[in-house]
C-alpha atoms as a PDB file:
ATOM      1  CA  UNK A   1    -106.451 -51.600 -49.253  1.00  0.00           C
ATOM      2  CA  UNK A   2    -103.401 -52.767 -50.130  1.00  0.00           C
ATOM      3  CA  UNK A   3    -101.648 -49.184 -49.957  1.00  0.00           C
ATOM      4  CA  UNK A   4    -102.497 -49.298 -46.544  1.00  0.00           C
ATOM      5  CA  UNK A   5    -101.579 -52.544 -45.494  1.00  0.00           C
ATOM      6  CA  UNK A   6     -97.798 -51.875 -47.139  1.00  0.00           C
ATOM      7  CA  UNK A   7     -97.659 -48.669 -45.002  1.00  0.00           C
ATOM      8  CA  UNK A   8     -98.610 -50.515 -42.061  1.00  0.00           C
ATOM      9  CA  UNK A   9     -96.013 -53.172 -42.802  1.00  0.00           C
ATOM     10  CA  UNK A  10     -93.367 -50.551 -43.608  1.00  0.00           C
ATOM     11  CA  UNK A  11     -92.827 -49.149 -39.924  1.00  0.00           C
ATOM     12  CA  UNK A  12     -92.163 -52.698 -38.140  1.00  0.00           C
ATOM     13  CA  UNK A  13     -89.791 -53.206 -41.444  1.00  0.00           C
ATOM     14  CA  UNK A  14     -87.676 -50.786 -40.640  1.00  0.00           C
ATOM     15  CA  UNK A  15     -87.970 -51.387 -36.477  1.00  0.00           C
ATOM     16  CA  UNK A  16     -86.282 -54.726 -37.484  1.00  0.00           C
ATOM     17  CA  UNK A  17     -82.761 -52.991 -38.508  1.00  0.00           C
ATOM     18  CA  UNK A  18     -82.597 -50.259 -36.206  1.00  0.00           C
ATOM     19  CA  UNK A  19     -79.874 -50.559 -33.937  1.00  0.00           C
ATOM     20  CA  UNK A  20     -79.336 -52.505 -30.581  1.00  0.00           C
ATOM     21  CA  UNK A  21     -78.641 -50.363 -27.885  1.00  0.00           C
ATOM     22  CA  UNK A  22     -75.242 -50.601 -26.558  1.00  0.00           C
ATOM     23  CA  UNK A  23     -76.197 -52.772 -23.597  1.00  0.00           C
ATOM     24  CA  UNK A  24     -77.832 -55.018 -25.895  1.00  0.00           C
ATOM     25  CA  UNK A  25     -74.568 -55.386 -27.781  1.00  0.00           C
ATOM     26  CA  UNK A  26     -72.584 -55.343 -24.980  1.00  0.00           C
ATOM     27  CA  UNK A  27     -71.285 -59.055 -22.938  1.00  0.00           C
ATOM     28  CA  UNK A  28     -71.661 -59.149 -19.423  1.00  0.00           C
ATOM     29  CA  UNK A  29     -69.021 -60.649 -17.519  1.00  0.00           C
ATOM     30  CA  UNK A  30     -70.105 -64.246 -16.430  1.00  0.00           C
ATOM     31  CA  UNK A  31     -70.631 -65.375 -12.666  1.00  0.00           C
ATOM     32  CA  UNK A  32     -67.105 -65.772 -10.996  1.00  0.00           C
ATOM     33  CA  UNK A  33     -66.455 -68.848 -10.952  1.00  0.00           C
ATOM     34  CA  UNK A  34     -62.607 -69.464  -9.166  1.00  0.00           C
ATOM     35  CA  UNK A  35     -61.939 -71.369  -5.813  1.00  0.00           C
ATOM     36  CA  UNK A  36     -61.947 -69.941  -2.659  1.00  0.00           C
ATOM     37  CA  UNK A  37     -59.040 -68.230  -1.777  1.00  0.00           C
ATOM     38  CA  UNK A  38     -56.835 -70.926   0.725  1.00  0.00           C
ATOM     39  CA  UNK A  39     -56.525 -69.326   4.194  1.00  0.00           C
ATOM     40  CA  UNK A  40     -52.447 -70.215   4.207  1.00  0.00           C
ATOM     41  CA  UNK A  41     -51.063 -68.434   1.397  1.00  0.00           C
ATOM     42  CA  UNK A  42     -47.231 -67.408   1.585  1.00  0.00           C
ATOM     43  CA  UNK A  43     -46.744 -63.871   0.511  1.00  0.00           C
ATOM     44  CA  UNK A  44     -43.703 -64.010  -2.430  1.00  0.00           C
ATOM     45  CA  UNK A  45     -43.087 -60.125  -2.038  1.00  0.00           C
ATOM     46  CA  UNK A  46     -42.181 -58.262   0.860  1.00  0.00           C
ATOM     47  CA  UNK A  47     -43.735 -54.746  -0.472  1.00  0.00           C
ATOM     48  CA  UNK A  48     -40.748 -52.567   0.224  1.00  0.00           C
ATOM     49  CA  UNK A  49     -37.632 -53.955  -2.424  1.00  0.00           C
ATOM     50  CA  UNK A  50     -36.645 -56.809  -4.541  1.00  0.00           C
ATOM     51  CA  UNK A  51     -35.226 -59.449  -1.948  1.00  0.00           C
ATOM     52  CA  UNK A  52     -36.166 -62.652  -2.969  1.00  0.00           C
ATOM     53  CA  UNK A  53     -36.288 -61.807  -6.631  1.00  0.00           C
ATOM     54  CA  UNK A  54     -33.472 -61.637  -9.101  1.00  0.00           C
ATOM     55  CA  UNK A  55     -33.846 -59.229 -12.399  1.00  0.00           C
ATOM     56  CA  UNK A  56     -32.136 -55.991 -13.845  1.00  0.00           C
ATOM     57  CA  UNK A  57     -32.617 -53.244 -11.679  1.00  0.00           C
ATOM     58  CA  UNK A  58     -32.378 -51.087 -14.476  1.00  0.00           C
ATOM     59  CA  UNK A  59     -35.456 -52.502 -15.341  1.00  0.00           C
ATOM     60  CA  UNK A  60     -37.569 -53.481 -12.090  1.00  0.00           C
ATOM     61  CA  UNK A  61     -37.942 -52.008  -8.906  1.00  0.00           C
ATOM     62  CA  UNK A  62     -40.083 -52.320  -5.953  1.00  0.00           C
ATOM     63  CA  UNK A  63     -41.896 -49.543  -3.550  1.00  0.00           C
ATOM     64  CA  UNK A  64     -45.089 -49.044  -1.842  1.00  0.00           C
ATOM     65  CA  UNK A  65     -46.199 -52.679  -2.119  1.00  0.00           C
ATOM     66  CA  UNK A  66     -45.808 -52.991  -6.032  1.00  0.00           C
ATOM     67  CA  UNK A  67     -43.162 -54.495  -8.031  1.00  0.00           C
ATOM     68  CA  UNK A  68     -42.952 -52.350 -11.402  1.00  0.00           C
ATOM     69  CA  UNK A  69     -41.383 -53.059 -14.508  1.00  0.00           C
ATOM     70  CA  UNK A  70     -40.624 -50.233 -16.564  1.00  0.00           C
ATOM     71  CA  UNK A  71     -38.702 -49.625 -20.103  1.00  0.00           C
ATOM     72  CA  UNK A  72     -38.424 -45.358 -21.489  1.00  0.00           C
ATOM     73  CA  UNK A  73     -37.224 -44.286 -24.928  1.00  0.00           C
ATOM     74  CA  UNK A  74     -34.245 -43.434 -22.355  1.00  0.00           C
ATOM     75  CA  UNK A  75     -33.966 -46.550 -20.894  1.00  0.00           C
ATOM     76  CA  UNK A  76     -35.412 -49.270 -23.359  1.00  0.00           C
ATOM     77  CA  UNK A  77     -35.910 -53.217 -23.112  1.00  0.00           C
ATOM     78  CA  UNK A  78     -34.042 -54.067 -26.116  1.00  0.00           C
ATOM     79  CA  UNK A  79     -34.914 -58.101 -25.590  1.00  0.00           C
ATOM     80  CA  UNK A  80     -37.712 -59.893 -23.209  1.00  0.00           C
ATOM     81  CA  UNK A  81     -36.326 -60.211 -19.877  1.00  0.00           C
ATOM     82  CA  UNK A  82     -37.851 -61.140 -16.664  1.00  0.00           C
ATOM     83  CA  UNK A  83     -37.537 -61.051 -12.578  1.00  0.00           C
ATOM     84  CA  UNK A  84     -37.039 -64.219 -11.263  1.00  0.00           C
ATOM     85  CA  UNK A  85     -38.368 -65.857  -8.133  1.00  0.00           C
ATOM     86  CA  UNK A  86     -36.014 -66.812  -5.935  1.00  0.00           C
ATOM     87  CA  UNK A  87     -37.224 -67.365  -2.264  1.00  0.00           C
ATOM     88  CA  UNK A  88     -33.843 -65.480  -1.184  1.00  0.00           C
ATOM     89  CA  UNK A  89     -31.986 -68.286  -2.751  1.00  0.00           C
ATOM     90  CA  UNK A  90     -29.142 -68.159  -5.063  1.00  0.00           C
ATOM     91  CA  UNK A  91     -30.938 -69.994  -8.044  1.00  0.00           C
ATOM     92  CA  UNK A  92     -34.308 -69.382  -8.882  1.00  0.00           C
ATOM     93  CA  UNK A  93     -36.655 -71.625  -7.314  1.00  0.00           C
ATOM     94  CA  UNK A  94     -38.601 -74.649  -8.562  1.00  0.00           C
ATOM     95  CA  UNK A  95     -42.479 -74.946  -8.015  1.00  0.00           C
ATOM     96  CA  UNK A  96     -44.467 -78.212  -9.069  1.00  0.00           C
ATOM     97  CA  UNK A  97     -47.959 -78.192  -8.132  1.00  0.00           C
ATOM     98  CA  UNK A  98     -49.042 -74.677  -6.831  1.00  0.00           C
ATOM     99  CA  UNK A  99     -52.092 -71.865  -6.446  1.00  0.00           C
ATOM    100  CA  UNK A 100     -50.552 -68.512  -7.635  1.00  0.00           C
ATOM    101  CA  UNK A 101     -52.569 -65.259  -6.552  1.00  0.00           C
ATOM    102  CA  UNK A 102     -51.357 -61.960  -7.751  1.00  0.00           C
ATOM    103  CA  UNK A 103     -52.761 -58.570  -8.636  1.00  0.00           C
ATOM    104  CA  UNK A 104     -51.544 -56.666 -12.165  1.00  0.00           C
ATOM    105  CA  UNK A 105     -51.741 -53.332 -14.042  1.00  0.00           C
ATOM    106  CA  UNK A 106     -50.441 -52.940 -17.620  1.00  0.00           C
ATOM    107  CA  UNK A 107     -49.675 -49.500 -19.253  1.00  0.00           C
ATOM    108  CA  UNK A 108     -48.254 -50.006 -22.796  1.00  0.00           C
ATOM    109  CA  UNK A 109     -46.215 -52.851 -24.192  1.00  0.00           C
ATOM    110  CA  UNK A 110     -47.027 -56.809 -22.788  1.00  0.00           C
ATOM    111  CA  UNK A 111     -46.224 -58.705 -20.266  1.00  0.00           C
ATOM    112  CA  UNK A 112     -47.108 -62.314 -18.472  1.00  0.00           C
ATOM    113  CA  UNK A 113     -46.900 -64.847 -15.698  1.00  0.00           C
ATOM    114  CA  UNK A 114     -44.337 -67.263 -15.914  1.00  0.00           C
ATOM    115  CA  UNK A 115     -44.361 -70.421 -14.472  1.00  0.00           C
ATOM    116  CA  UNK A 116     -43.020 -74.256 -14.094  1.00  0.00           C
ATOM    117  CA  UNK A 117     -40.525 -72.425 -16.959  1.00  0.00           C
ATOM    118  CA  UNK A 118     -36.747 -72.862 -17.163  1.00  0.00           C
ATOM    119  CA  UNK A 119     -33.877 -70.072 -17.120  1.00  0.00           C
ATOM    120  CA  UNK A 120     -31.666 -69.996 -20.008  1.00  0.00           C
ATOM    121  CA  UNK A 121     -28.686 -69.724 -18.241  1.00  0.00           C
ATOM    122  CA  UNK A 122     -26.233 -67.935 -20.625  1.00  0.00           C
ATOM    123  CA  UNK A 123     -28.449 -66.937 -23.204  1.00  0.00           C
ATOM    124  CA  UNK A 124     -27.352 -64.239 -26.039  1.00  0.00           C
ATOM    125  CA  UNK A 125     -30.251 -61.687 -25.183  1.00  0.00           C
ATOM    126  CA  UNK A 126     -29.450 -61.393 -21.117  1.00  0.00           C
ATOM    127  CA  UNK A 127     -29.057 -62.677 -18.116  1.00  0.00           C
ATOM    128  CA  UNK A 128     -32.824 -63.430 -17.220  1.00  0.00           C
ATOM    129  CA  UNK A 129     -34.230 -65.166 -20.531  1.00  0.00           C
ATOM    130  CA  UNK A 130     -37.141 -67.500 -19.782  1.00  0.00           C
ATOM    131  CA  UNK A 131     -38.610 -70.359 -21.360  1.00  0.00           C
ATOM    132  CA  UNK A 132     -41.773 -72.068 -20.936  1.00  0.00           C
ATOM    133  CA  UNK A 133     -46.031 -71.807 -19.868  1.00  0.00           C
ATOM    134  CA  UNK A 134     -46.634 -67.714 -19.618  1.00  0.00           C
ATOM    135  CA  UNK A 135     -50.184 -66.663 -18.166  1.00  0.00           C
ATOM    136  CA  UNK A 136     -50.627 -63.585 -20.725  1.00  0.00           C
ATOM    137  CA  UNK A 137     -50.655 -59.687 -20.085  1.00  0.00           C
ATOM    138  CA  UNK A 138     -51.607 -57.843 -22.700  1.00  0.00           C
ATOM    139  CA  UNK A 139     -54.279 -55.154 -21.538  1.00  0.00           C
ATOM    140  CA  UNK A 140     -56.587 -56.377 -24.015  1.00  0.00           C
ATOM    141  CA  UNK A 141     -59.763 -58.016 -22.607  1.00  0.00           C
ATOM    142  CA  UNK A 142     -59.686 -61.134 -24.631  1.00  0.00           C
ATOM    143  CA  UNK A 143     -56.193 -62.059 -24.735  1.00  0.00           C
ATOM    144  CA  UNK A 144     -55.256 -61.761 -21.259  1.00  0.00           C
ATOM    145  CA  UNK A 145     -55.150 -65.051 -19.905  1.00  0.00           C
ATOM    146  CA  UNK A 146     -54.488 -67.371 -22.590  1.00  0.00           C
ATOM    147  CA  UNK A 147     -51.850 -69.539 -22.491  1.00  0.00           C
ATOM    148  CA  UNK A 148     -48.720 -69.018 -24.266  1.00  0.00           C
ATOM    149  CA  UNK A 149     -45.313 -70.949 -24.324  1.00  0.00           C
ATOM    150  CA  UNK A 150     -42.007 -68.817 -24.314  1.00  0.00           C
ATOM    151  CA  UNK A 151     -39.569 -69.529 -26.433  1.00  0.00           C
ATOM    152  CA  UNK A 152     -41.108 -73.106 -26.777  1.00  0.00           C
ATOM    153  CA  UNK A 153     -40.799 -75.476 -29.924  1.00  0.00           C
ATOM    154  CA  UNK A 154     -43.848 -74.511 -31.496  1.00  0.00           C
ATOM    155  CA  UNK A 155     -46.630 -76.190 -30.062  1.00  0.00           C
ATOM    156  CA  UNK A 156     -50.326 -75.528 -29.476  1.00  0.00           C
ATOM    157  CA  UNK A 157     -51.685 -73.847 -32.702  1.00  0.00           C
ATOM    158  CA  UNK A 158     -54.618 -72.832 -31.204  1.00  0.00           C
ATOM    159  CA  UNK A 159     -56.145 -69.228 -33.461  1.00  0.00           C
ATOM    160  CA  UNK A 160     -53.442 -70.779 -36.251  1.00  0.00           C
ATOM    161  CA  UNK A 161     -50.709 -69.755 -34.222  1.00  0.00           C
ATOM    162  CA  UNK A 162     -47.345 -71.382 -32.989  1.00  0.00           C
ATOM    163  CA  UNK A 163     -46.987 -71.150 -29.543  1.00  0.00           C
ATOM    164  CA  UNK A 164     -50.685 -70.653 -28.521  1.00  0.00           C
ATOM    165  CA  UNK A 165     -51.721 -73.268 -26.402  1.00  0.00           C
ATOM    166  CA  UNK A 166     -55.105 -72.515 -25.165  1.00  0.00           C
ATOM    167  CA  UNK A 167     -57.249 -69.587 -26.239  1.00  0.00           C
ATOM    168  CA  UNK A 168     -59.305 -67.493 -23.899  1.00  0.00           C
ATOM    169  CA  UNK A 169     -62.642 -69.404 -23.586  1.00  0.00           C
ATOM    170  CA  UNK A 170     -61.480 -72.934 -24.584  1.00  0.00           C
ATOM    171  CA  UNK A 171     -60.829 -75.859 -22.299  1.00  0.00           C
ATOM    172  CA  UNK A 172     -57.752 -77.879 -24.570  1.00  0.00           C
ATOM    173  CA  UNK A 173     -55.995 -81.085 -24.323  1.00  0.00           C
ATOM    174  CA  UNK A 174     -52.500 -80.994 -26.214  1.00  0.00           C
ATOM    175  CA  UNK A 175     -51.991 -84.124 -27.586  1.00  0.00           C
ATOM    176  CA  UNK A 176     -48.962 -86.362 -27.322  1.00  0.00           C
ATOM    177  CA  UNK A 177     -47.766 -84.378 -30.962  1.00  0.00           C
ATOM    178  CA  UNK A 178     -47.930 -81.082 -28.685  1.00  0.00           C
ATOM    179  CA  UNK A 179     -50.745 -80.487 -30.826  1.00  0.00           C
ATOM    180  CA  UNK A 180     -53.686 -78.130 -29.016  1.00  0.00           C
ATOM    181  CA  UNK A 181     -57.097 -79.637 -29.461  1.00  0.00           C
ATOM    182  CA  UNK A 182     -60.167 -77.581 -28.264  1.00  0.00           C
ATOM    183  CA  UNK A 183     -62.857 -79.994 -25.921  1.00  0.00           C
ATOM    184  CA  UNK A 184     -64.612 -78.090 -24.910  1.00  0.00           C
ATOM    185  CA  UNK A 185     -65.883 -74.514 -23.787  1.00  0.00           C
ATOM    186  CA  UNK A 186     -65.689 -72.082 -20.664  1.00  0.00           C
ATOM    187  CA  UNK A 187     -68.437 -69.981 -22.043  1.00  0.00           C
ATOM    188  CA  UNK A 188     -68.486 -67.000 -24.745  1.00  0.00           C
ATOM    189  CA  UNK A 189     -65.446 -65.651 -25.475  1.00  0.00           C
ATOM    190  CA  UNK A 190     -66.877 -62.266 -25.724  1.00  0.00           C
ATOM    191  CA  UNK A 191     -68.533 -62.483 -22.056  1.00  0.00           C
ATOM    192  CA  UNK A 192     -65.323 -64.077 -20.478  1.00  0.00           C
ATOM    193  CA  UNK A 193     -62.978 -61.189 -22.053  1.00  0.00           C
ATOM    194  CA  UNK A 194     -65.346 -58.832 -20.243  1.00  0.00           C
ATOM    195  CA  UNK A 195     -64.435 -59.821 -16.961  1.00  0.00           C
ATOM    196  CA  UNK A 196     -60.838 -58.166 -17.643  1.00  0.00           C
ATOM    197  CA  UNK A 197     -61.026 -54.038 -16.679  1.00  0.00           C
ATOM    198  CA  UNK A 198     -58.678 -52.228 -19.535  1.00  0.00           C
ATOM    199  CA  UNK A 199     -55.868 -50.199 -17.593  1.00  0.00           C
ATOM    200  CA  UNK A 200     -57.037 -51.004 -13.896  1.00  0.00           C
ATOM    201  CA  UNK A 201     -55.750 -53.673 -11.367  1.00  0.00           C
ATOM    202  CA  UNK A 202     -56.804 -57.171 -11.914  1.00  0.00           C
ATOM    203  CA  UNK A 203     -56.836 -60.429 -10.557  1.00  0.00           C
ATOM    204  CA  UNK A 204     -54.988 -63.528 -11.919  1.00  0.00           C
ATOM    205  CA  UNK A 205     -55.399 -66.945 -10.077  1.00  0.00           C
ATOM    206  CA  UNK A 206     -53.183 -69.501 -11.505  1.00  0.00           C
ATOM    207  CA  UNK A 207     -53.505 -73.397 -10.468  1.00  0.00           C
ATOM    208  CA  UNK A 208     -50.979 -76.264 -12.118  1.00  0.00           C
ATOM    209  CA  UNK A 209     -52.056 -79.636 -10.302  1.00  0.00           C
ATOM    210  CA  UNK A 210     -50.327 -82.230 -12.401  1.00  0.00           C
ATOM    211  CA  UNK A 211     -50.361 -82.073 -15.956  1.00  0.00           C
ATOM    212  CA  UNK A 212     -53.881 -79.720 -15.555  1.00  0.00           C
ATOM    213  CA  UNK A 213     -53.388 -75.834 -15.714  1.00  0.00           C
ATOM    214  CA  UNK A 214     -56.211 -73.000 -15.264  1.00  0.00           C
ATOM    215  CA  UNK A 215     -56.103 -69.213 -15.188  1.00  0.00           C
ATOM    216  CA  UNK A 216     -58.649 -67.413 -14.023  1.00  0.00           C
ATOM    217  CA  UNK A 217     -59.404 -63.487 -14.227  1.00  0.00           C
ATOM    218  CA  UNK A 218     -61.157 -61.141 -11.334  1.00  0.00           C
ATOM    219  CA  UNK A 219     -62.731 -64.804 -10.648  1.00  0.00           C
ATOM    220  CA  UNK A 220     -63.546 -65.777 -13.949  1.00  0.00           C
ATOM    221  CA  UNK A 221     -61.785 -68.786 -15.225  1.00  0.00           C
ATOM    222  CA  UNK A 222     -60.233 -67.999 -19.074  1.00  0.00           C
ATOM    223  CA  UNK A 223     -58.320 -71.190 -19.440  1.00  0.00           C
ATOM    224  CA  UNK A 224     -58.530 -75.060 -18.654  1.00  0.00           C
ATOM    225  CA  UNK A 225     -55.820 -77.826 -20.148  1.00  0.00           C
ATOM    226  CA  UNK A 226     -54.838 -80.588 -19.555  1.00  0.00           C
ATOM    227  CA  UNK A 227     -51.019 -81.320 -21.331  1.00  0.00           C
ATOM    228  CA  UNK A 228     -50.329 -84.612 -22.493  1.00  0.00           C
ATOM    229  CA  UNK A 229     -47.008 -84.245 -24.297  1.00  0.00           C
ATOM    230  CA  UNK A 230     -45.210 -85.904 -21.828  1.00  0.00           C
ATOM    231  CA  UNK A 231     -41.974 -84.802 -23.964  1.00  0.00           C
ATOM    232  CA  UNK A 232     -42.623 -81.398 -23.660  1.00  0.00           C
ATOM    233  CA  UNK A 233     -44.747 -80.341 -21.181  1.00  0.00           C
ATOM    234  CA  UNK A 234     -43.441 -79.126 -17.550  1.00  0.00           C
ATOM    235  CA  UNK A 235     -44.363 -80.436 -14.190  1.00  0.00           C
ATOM    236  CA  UNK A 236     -42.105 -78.225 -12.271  1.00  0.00           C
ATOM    237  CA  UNK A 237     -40.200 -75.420 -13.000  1.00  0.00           C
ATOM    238  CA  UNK A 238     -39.991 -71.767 -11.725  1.00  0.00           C
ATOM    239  CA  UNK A 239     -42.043 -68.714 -11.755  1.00  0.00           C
ATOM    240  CA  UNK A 240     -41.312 -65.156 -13.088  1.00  0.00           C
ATOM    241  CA  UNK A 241     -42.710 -61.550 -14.319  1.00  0.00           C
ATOM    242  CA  UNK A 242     -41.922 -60.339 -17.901  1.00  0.00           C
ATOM    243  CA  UNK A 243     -41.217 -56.821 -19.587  1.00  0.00           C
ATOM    244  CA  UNK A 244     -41.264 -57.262 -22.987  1.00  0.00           C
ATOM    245  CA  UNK A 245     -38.845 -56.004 -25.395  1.00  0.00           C
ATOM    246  CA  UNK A 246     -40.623 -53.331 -27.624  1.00  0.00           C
ATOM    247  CA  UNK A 247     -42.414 -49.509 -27.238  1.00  0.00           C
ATOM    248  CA  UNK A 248     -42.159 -48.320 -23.665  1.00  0.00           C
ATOM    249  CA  UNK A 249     -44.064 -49.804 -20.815  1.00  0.00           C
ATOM    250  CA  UNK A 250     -44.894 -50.056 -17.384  1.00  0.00           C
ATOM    251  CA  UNK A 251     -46.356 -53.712 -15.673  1.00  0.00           C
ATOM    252  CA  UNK A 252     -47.209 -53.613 -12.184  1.00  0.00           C
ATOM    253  CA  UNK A 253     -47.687 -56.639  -9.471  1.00  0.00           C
ATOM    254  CA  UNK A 254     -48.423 -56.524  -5.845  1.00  0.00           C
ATOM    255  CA  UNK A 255     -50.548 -58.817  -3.517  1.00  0.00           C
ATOM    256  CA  UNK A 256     -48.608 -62.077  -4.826  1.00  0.00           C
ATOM    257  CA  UNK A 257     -48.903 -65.248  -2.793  1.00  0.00           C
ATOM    258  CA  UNK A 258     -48.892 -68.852  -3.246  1.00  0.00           C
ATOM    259  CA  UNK A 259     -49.876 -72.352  -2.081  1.00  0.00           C
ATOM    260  CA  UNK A 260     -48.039 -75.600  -2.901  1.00  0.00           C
ATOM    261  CA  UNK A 261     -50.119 -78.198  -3.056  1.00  0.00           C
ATOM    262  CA  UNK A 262     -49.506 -81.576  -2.109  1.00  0.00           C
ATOM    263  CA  UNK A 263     -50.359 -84.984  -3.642  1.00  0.00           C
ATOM    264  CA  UNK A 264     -50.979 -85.505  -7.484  1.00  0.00           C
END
């Protein structure tokens, strides 16, 4: 009796560490969850060149619609450098409260958003050397669209890292001590880095209202903080594209528009 009752056993034993199917393991991207486009957007790129941005042409160009960023063992991108939006002006321009909307593609190497940053005019490296909040491109579902600081003083510390100042998933207030502190969460880290599509186009929405910043991916929002260093922090600044300095690469943007919004 009981040599049958142990063979009985012995089947659902083993059913309990077989293997999850791959769709069990898998995390589905949650709902999208980003504002409606606004229906006045101002297109930042005219599609056909470079007017109205200022970088090394060795380095960017522009055709068909898409700016591209590119660095060969030929021609390599010995430090990070980055095209600059200008509006057609002489000096980069300077954004404070704004909606960002652009489309990107990443092959190799790592890139970002810039924005409310600073140009450090004169700098050792080159000519375009940034500073300040960069929306992340890194082709890896997960990372893209945290929150890093360029060349900042070492705030954040969010994954135990300088210069992280909100993690994929986590809604963060930085303290007054530019100190990242997690409050909350956006959802599973695992299910939000799904929404990101490895080596295709995607979408990045980018809203700073105030001392409040959000990115969102193909609708799905990966950050949320609100900045309360008051020393540090930026409420305006200007917006740019990065190639990194590194292994060759190739970033691509098109479809970029914006909205400045009004009020606080």
């Amino acid at each position: 009796m009981l040599r049958r009752t142990f063979i009985a056993i012995l089947p659902l034993a083993f059913a309990s560490f077989a293997p999850l199917a791959p769709s069990a393991l898998a995390a589905d991207p949650p709902a999208a969850n980003a504002p409606p486009e606004p229906l006045d957007m101002k297109p930042l790129f005219n599609g056909k060149d470079l007017t109205g941005w200022d970088g090394d042409t060795k380095l960017w160009s522009a055709k068909d619609g898409v700016i591209r960023g590119q660095s060969t063992p030929e021609n390599p991108c010995k430090s990070n450098t980055f095209l600059l939006y200008t509006a057609g002006g002489t000096e980069p321009a300077q954004l404070k409260d704004f909606e960002l909307r652009l489309s990107y593609r990443i092959q190799g190497g790592n890139s970002g958003v810039q924005y409310r940053s600073k140009h450090l005019v004169g700098h050792k490296d080159n000519k375009w050397v940034v500073s300040g909040y960069q929306a992340e491109i890194a082709d890896l579902p997960g990372k893209d669209g945290f929150l890093y600081e360029e060349k900042g003083t070492g705030r954040g510390g969010v994954q135990g890292k300088k210069s992280y100042l909100a993690w994929v998933g986590d809604k963060v207030e930085i303290g007054a001590d530019g100190v990242s502190k997690i409050t909350g969460s956006l959802g599973n880290h695992d299910a939000i880095a799904a929404a990101c599509k490895k080596g295709e186009w995607n979408d990045y929405i980018i809203i700073a209202k105030g001392n409040r910043l959000q990115h969102f991916i193909n609708g799905v929002q990966t950050i949320d903080v609100i900045d309360n260093d008051e020393k540090h922090r930026a409420l305006a600044g200007i917006l740019a594209l990065q190639i990194h300095a590194g292994p060759p690469m190739t970033v691509e943007f098109k479809d970029i528009r914006l909205k400045e919004l009004g009020g606080n």
